[in-house]
C-alpha atoms as a PDB file:
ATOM      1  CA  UNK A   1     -27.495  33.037 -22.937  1.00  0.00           C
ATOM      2  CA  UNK A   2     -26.923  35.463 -19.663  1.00  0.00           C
ATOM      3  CA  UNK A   3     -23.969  37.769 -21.096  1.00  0.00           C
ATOM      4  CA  UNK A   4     -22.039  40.080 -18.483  1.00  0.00           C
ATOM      5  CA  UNK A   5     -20.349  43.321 -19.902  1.00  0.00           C
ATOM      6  CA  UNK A   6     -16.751  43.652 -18.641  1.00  0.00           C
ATOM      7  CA  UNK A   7     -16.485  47.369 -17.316  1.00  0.00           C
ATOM      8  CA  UNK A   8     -13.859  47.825 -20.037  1.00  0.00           C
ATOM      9  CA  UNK A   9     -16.577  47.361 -22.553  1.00  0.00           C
ATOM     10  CA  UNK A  10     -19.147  50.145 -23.272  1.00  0.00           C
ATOM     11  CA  UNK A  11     -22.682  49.958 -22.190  1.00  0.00           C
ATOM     12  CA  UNK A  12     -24.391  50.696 -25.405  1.00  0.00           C
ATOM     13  CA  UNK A  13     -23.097  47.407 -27.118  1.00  0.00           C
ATOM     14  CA  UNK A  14     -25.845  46.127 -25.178  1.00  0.00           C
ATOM     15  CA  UNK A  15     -28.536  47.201 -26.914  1.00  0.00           C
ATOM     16  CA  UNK A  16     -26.576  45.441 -30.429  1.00  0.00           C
ATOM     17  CA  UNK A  17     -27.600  41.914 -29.046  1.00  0.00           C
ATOM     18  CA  UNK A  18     -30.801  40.054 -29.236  1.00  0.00           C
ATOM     19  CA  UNK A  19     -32.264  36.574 -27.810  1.00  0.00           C
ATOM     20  CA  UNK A  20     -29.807  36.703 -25.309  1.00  0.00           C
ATOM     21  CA  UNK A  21     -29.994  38.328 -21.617  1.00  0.00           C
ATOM     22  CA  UNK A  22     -27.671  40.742 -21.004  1.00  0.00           C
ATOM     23  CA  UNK A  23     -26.051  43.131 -18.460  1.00  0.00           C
ATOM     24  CA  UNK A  24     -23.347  45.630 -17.454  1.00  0.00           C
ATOM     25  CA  UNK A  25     -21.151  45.535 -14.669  1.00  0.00           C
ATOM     26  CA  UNK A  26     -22.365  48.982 -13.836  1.00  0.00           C
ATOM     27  CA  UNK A  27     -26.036  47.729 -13.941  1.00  0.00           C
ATOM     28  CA  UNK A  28     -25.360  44.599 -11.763  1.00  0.00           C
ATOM     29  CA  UNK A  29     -23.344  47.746  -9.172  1.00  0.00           C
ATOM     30  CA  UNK A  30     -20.041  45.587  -9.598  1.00  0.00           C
ATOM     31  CA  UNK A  31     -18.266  48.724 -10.858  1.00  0.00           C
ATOM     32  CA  UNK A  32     -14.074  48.699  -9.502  1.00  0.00           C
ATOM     33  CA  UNK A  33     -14.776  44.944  -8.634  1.00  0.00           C
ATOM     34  CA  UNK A  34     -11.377  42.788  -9.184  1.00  0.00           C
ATOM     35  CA  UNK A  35     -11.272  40.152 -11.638  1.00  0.00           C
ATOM     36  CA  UNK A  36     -11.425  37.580  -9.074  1.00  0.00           C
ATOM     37  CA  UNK A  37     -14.270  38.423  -7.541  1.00  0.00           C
ATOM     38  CA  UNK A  38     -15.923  39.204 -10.338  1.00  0.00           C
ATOM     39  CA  UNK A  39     -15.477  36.101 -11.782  1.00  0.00           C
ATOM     40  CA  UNK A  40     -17.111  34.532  -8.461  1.00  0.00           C
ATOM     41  CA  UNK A  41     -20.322  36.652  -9.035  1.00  0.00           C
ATOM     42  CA  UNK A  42     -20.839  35.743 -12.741  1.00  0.00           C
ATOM     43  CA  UNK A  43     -20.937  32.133 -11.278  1.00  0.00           C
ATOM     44  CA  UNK A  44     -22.773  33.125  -8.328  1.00  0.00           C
ATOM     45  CA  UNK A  45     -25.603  35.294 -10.410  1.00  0.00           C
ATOM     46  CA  UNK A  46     -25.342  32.297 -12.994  1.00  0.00           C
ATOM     47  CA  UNK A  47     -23.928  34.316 -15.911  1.00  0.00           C
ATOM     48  CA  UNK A  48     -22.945  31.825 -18.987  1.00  0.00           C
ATOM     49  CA  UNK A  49     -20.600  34.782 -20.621  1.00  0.00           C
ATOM     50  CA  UNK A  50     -18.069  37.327 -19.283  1.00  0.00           C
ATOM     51  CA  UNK A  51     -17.318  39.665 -22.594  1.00  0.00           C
ATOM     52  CA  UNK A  52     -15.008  41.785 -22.311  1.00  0.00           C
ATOM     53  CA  UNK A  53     -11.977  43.507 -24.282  1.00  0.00           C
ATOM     54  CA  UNK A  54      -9.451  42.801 -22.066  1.00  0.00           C
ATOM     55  CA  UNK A  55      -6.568  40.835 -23.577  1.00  0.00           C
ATOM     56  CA  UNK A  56      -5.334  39.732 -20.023  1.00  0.00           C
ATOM     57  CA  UNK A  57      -8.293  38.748 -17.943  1.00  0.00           C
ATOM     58  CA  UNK A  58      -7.797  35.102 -19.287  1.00  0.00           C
ATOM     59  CA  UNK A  59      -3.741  34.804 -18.084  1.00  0.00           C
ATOM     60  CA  UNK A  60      -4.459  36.418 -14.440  1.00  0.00           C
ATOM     61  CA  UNK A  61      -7.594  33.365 -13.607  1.00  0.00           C
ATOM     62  CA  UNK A  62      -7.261  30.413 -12.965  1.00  0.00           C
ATOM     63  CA  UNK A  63     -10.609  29.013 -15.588  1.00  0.00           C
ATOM     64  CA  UNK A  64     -10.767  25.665 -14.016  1.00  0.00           C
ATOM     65  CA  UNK A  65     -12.131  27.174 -11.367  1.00  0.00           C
ATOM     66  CA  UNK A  66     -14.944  29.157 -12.976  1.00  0.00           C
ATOM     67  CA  UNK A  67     -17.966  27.425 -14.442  1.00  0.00           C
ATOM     68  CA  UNK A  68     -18.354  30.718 -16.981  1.00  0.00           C
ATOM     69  CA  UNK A  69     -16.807  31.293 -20.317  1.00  0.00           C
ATOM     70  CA  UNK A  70     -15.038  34.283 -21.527  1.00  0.00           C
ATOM     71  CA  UNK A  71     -15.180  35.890 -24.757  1.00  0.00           C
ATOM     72  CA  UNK A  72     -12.090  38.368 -26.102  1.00  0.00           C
ATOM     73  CA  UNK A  73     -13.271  40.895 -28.386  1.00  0.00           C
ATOM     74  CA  UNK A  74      -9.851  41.563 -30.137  1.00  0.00           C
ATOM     75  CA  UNK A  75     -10.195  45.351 -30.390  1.00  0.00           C
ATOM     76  CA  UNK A  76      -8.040  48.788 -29.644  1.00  0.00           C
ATOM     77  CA  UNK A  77     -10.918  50.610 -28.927  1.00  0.00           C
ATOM     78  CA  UNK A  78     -14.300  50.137 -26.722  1.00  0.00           C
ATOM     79  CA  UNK A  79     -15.994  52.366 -29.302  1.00  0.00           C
ATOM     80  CA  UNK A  80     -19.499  50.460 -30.188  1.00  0.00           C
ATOM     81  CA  UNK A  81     -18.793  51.260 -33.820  1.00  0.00           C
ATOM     82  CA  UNK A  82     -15.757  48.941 -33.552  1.00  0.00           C
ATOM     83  CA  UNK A  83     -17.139  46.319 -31.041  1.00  0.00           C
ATOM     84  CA  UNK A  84     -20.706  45.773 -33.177  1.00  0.00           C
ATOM     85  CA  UNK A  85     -18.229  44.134 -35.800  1.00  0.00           C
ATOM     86  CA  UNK A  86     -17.835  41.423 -33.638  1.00  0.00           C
ATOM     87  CA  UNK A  87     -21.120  40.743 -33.155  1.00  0.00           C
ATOM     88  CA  UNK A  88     -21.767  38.160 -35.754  1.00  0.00           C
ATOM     89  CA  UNK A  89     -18.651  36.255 -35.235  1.00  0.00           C
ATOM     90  CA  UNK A  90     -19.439  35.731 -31.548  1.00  0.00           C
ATOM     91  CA  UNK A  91     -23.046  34.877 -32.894  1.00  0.00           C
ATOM     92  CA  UNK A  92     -21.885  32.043 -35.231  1.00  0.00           C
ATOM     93  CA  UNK A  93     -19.551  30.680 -32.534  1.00  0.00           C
ATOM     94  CA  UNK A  94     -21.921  30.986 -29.432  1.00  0.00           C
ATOM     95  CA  UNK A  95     -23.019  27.621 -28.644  1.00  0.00           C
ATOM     96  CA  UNK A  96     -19.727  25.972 -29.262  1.00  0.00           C
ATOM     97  CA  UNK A  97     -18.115  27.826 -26.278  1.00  0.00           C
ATOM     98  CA  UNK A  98     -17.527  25.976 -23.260  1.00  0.00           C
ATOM     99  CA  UNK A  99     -17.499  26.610 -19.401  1.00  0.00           C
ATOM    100  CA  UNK A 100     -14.134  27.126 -17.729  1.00  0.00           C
ATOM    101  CA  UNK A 101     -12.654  28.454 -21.303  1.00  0.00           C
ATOM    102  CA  UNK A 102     -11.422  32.105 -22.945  1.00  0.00           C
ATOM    103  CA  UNK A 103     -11.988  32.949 -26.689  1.00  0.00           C
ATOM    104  CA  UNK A 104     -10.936  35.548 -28.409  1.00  0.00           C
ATOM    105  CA  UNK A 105     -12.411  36.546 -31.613  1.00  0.00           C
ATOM    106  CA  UNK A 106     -10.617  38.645 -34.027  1.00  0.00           C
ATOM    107  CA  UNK A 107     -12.442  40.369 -37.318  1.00  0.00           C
END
């Protein structure tokens, strides 16, 4: 799977996935892009995942519009030692998750 990083999630849970291709917005030089737009270049750079920790992102898009799925890591914090707990959840649940959808997965 091509995974993007939401900005609001920290770079170094990157390194905590494997089999999967993976990048920051930072990396990709999308840093300060709008949720709109950046919804437009995961399609656009073919991204299957949008990760992030934000709560909101999936009220303020319209999905239908985006051939990308994005996955809610229910936290409080961005700390890696919080968001590696995750990890496995998102893991078992992968290849169920479907285009033009938001899931949020909670510990």
């Amino acid at each position: 799977m091509k995974i993007l990083l939401d900005e609001c999630v920290t770079k170094h849970l990157k390194k905590h996935f494997f089999g999967h291709q993976v990048s920051t917005v930072l990396e990709m030089g999308w840093s300060g892009v709008k949720n709109g737009k950046l919804m437009n270049l995961c399609v656009e750079n073919q991204f299957d995942i949008l990760l992030t920790i934000d709560k909101n992102l999936q009220h303020q898009q319209n999905l239908d519009k985006y051939p990308v799925t994005i996955v809610i890591f229910n936290s409080f914090s961005s700390k890696v030692e919080e968001l590696v707990e995750f990890i496995p959840l998102f893991e078992l649940q992968i290849f169920s998750f479907k285009k033009h959808h938001a899931y949020k997965i909670d510990r």
